[in-house]
Protein backbone atom coordinates (compact mmCIF):
# COMPACT_ATOMS: atom_id res chain seq x y z
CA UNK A 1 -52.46 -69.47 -106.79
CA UNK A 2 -51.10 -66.49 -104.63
CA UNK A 3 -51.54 -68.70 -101.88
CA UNK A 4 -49.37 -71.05 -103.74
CA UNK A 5 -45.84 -69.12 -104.53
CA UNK A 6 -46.44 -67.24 -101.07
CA UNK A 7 -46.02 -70.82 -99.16
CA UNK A 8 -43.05 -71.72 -101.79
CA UNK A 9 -41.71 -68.75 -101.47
CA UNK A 10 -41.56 -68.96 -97.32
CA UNK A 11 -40.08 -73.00 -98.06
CA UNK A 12 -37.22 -71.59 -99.91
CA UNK A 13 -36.51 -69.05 -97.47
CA UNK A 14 -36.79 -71.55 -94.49
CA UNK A 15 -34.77 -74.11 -96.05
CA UNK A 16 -32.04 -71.43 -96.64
CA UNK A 17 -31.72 -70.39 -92.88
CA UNK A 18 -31.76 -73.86 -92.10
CA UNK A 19 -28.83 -74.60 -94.35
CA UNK A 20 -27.04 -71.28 -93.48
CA UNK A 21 -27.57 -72.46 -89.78
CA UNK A 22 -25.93 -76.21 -90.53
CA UNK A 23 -23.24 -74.53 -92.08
CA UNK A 24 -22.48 -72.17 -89.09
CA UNK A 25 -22.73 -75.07 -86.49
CA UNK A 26 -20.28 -77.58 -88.18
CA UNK A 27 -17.69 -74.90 -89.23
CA UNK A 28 -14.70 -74.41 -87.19
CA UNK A 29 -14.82 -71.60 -84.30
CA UNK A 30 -13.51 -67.88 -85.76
CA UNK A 31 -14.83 -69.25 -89.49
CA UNK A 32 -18.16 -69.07 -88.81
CA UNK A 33 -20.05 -66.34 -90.42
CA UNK A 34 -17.65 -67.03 -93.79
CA UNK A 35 -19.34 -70.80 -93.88
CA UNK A 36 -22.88 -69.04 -93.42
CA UNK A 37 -22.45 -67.16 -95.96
CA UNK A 38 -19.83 -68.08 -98.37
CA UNK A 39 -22.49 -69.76 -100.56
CA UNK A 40 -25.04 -66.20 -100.78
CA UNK A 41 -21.81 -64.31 -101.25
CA UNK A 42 -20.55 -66.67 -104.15
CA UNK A 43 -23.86 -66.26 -105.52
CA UNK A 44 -24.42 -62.54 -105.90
CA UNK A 45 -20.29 -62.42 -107.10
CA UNK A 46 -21.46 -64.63 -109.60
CA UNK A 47 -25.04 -62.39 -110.12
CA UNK A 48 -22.45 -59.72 -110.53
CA UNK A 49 -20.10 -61.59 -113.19
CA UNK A 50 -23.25 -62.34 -115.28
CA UNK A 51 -24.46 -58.59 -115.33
CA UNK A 52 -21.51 -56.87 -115.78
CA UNK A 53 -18.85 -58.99 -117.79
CA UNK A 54 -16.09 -58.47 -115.40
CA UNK A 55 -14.64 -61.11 -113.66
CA UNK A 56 -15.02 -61.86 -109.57
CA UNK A 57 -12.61 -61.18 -106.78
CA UNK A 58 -12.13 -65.09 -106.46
CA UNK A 59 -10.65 -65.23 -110.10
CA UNK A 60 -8.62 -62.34 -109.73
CA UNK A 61 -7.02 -63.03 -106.60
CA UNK A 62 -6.50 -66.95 -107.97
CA UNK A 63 -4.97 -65.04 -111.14
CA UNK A 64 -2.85 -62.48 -109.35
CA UNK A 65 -1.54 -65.67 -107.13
CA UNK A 66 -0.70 -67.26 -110.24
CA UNK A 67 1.73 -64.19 -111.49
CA UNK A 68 3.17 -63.44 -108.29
CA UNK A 69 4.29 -67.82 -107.94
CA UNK A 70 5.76 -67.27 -111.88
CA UNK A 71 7.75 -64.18 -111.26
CA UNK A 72 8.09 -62.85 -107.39
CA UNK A 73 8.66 -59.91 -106.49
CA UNK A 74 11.35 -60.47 -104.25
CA UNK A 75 13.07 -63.56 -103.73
CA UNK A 76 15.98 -64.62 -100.29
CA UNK A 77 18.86 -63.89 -103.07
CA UNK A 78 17.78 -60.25 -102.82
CA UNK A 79 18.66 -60.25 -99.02
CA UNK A 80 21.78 -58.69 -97.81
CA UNK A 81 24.60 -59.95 -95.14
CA UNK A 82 22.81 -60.98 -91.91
CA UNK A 83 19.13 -61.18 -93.32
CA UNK A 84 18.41 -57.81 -94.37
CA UNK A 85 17.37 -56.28 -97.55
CA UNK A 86 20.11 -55.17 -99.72
């Protein structure tokens, strides 16, 4: 039985390297590591979100961009003669 979960185990990790690895290859260059391992960190954000009741950084940034497009906090009417700030 032991020997059982210990191969499953070892599939699971080898099929995650393998997909981390697919990931980094087909991403675009300079974006590379954030394709790797965009899906582990959305996982343990989400990990976090379940254990702790707070949201994530994704749904606070997407809710911050959403308050800033409603009211900004500076808009070109603010701007002086020639460009600069009044």
């Amino acid at each position: 039985m032991e020997a059982v979960v210990g191969a499953v185990g070892a599939l699971f990790a080898a099929a995650l390297v393998v997909g981390m690895t697919v990931r980094a290859f087909r991403a675009p260059r300079g974006h590379r590591m954030r394709a790797a391992f965009g899906p582990i960190m959305g996982a343990g954000e989400t990990w976090q979100e379940l254990h702790t009741g707070q949201r994530g950084l994704r749904d606070s940034v997407l809710e911050s961009n959403a308050e800033q497009e409603q009211r900004p906090a500076r808009t070109d009417a603010d701007d002086g003669p020639g460009g600069r700030p009044a």
